[in-house]
N, C-alpha and C. Protein backbone atom coordinates (compact mmCIF):
# COMPACT_ATOMS: atom_id res chain seq x y z
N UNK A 1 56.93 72.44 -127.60
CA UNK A 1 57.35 73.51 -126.72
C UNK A 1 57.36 73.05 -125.26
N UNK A 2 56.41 72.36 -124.78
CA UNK A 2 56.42 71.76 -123.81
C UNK A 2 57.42 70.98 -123.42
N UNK A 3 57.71 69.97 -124.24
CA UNK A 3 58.98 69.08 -124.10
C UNK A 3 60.60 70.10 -124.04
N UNK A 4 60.29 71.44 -124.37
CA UNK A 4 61.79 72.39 -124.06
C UNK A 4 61.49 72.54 -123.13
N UNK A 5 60.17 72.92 -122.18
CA UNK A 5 60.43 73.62 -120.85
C UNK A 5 60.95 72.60 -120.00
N UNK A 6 60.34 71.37 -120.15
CA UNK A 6 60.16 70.35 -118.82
C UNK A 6 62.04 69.99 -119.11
N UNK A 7 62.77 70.25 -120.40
CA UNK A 7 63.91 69.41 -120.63
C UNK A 7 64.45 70.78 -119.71
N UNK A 8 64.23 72.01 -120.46
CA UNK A 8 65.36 72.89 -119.20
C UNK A 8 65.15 73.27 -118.00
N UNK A 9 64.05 72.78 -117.07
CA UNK A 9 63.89 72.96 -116.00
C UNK A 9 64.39 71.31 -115.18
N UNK A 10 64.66 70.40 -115.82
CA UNK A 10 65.17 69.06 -115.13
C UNK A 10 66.61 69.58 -115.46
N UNK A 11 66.75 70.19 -116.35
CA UNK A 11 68.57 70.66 -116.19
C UNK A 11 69.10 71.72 -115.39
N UNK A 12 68.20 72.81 -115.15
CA UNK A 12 68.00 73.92 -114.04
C UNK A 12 67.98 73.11 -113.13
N UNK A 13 67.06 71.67 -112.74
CA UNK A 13 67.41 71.13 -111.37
C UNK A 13 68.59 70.27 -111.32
N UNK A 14 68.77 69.53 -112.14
CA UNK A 14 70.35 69.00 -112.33
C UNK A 14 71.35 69.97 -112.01
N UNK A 15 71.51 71.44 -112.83
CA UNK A 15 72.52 72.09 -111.94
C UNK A 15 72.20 72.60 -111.07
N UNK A 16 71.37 72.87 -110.54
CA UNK A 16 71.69 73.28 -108.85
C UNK A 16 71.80 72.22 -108.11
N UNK A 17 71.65 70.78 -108.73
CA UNK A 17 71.67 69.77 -107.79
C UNK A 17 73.18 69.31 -107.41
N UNK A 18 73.86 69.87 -108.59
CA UNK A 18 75.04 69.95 -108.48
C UNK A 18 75.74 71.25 -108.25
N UNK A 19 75.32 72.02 -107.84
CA UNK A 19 75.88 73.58 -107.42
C UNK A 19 77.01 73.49 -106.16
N UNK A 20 77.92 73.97 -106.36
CA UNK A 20 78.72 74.00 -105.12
C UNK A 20 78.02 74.73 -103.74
N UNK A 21 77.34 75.56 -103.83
CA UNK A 21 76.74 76.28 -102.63
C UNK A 21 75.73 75.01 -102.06
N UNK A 22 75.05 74.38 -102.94
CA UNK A 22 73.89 73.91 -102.56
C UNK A 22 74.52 72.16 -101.99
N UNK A 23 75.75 71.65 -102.45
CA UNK A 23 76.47 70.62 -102.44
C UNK A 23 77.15 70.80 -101.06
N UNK A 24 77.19 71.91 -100.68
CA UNK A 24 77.80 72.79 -99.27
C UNK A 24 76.56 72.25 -98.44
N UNK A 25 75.92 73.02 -98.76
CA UNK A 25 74.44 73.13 -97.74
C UNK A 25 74.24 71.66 -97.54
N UNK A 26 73.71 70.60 -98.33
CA UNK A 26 73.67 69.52 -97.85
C UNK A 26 74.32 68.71 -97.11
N UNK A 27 75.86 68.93 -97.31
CA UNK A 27 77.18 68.37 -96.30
C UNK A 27 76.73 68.74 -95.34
N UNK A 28 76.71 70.20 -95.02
CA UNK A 28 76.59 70.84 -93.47
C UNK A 28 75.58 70.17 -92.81
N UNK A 29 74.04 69.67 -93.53
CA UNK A 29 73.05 69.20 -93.30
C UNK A 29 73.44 68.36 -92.66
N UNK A 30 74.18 67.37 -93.28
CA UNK A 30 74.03 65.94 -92.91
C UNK A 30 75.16 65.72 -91.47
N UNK A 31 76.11 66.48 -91.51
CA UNK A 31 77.21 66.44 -90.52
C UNK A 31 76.38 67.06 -89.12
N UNK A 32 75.61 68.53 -89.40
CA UNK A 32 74.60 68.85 -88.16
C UNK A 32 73.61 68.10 -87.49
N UNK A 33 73.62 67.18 -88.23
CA UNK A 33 72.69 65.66 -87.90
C UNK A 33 72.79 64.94 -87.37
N UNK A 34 74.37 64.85 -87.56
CA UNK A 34 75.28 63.24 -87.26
C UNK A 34 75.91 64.17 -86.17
N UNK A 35 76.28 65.36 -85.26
CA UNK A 35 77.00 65.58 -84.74
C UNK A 35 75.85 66.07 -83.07
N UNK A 36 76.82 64.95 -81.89
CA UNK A 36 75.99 65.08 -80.80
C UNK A 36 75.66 66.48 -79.86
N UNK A 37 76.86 67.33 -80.08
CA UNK A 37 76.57 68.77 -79.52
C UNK A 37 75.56 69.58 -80.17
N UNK A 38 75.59 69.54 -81.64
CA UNK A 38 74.16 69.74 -82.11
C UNK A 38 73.15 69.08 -81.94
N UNK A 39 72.75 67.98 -81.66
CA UNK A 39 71.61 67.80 -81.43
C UNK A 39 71.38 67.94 -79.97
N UNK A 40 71.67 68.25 -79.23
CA UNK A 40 71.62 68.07 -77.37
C UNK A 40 71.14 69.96 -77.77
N UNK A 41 71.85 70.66 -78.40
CA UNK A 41 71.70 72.07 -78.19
C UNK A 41 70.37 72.09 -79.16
N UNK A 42 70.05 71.31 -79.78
CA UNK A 42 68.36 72.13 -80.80
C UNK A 42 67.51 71.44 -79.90
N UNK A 43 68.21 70.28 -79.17
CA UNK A 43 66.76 69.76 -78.16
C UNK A 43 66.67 70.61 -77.17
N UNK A 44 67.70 71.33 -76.55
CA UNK A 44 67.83 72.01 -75.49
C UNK A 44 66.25 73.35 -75.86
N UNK A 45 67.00 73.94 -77.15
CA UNK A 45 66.21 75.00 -77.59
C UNK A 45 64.85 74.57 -77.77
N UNK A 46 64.65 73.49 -78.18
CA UNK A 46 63.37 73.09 -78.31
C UNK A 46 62.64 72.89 -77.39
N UNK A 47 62.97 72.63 -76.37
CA UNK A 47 62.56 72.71 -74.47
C UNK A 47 62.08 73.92 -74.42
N UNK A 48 63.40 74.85 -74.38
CA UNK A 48 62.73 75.99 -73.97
C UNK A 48 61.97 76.85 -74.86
N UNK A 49 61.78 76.20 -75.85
CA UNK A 49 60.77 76.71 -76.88
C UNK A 49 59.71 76.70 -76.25
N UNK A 50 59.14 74.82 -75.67
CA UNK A 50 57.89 74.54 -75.48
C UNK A 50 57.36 75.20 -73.85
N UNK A 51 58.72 75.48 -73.35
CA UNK A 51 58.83 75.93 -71.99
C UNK A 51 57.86 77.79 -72.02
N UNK A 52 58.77 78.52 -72.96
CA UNK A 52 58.15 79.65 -73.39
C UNK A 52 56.71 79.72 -73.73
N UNK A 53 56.56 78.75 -74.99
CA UNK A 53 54.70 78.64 -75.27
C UNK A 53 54.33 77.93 -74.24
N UNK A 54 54.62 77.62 -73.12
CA UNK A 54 53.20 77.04 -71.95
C UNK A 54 53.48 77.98 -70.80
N UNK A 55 54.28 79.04 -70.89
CA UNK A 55 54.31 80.33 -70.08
C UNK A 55 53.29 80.90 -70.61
N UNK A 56 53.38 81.57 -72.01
CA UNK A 56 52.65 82.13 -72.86
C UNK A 56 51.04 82.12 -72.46
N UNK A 57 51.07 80.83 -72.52
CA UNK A 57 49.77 80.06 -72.64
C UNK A 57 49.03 80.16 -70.94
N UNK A 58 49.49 80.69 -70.23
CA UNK A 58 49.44 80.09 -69.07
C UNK A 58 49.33 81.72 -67.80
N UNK A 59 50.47 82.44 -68.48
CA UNK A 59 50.67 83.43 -67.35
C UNK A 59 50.40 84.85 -68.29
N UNK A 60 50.20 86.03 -67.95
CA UNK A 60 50.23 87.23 -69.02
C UNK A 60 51.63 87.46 -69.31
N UNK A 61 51.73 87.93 -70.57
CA UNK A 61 53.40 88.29 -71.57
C UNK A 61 54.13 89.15 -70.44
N UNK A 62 53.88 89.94 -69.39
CA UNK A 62 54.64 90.49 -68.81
C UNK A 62 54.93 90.17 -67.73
N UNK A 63 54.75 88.88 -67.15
CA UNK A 63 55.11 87.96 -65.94
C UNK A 63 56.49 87.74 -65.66
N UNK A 64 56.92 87.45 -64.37
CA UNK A 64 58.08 86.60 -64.01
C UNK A 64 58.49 85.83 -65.01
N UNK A 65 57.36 84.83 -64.82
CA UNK A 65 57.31 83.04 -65.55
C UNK A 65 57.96 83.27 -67.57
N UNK A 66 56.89 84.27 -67.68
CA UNK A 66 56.72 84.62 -69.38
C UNK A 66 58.43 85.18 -69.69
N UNK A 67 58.80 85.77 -68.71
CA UNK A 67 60.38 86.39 -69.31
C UNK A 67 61.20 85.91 -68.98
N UNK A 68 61.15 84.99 -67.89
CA UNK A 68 62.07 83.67 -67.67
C UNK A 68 62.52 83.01 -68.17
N UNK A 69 61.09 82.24 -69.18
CA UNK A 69 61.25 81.41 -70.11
C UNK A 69 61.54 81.95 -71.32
N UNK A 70 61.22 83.53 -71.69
CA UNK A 70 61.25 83.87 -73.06
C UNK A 70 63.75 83.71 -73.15
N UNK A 71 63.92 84.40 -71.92
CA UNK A 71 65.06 84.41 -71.29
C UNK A 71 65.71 83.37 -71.89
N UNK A 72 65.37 82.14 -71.15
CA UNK A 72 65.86 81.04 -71.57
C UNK A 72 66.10 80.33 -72.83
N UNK A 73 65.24 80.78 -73.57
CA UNK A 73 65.00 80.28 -74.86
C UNK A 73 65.97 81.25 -75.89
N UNK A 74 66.10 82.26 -75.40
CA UNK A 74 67.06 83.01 -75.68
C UNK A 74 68.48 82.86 -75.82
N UNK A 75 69.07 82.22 -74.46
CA UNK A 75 70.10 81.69 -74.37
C UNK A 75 70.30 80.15 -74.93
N UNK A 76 69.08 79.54 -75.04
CA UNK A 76 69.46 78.38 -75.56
C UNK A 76 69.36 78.36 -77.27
N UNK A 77 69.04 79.50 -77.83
CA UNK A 77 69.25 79.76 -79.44
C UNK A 77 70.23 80.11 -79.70
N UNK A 78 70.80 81.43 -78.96
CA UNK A 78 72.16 81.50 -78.96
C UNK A 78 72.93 80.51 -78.77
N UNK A 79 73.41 79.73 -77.70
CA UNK A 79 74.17 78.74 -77.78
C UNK A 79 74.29 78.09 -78.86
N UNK A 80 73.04 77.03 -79.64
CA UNK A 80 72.50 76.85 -81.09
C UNK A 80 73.47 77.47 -82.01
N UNK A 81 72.69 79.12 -82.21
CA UNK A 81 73.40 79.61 -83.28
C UNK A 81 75.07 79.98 -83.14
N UNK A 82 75.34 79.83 -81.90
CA UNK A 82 77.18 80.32 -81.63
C UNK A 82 77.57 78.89 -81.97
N UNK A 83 77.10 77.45 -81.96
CA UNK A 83 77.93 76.30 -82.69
C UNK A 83 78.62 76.35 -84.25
N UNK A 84 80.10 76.17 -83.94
CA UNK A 84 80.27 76.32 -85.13
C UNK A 84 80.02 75.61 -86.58
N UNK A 85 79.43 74.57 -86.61
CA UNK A 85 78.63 74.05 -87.18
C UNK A 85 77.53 74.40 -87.94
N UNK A 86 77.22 74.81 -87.30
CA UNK A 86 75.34 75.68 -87.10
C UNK A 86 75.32 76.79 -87.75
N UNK A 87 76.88 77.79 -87.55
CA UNK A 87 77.13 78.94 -87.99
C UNK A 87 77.04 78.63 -89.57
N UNK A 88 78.35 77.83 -89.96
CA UNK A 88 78.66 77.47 -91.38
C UNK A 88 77.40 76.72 -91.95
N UNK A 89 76.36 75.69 -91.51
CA UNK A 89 75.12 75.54 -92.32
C UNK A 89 74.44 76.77 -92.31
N UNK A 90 74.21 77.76 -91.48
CA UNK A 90 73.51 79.02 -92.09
C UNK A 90 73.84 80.06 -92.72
N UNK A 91 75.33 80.09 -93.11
CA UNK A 91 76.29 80.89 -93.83
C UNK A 91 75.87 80.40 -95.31
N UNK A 92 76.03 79.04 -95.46
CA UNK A 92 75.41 78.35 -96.61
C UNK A 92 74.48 78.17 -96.66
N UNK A 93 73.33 78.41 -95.76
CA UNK A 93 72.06 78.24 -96.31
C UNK A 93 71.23 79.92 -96.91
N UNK A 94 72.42 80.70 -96.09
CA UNK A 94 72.21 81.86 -96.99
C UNK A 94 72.27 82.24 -98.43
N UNK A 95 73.58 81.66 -98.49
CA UNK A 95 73.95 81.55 -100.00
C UNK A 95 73.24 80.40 -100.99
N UNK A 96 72.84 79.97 -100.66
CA UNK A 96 71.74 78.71 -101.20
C UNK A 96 70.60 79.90 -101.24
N UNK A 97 69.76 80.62 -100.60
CA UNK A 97 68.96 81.37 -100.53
C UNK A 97 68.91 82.38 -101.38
N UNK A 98 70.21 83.47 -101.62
CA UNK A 98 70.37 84.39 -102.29
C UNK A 98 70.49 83.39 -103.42
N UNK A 99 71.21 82.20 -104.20
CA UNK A 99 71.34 81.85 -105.30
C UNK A 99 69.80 81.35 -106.01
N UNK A 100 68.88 80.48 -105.09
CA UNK A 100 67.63 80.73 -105.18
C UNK A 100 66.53 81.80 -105.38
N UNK A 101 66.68 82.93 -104.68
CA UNK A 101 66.02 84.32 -104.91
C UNK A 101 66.92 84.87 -106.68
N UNK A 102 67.55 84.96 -106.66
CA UNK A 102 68.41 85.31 -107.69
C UNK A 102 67.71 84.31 -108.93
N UNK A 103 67.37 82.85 -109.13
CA UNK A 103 67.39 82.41 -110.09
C UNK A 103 65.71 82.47 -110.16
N UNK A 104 64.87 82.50 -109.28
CA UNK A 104 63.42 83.31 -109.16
C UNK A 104 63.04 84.61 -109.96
N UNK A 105 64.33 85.39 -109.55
CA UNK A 105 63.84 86.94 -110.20
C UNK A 105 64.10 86.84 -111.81
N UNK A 106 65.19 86.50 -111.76
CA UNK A 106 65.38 86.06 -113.64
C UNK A 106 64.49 84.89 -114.23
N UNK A 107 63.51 83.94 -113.69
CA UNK A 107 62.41 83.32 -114.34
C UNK A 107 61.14 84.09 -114.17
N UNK A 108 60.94 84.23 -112.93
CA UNK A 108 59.52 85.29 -113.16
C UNK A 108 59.59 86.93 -112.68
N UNK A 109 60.49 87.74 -112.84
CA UNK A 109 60.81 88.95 -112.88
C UNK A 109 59.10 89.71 -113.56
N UNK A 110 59.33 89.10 -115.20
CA UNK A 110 58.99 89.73 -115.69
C UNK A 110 57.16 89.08 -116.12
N UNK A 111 56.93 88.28 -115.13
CA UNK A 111 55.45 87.33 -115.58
C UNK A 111 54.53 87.96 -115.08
N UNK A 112 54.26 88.47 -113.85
CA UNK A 112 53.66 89.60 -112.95
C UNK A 112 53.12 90.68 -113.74
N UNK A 113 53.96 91.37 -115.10
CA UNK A 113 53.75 92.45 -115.74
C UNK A 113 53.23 91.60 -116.64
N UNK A 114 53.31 90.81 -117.31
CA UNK A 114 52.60 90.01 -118.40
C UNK A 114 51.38 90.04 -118.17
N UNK A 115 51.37 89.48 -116.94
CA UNK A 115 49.97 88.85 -116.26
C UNK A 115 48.88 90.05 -116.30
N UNK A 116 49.26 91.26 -115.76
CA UNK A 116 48.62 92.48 -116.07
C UNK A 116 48.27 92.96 -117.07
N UNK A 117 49.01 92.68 -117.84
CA UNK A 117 48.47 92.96 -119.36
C UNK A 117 48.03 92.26 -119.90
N UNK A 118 46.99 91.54 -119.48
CA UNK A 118 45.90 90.22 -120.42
C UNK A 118 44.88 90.20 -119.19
N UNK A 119 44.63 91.05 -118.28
CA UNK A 119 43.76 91.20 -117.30
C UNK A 119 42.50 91.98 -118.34
């Protein structure tokens, strides 16, 4: 019995390894990687990430400094998320997500109620 689970769960990972959504998601991966306007814009965001937590850290949440930076970090996610690039890996990483949640609820939907009943 053992040797069925482990055989259909290496084939459950074989096809999603081959899933078109998930074959998507990795392209986008690798092109958001390799492409220089994306990376200048997640470093950007990442600045004003660290810019925000040493406001944080530093001045009270309702300061000049604290909404300046929260400000900034704001605009530099947006920018981020308005790349079109960026858009289409999280369009697909949605759908990678819902196809994941989806193949979750149909393996353990029903284990939770099992589990209760042998308590």
């Amino acid at each position: 019995m053992n040797q069925d689970i482990y055989t259909l769960a290496y084939e459950l990972g074989e096809m999603l390894a081959n899933d078109e959504h998930v074959v998507k998601l990795n392209s986008l991966e690798e092109k958001m990687s390799n492409d220089k306007q994306v990376i200048s814009l997640a470093y950007q965001k990442d600045l004003a990430c660290s810019k925000y937590s040493d406001a944080l850290s530093h001045f009270e949440e309702d300061s000049k400094e604290v909404k300046d930076a929260q400000k900034d970090l704001h605009q530099k996610k947006l920018a981020l998320d308005s790349n079109e690039i960026v858009r289409e890996y999280l369009k697909a990483y949605s759908d990678v997500r819902d196809l994941y949640n989806e193949i979750n609820h149909i393996l353990f939907s029903g284990l939770s109620m099992k589990m209760e009943e042998h308590k």
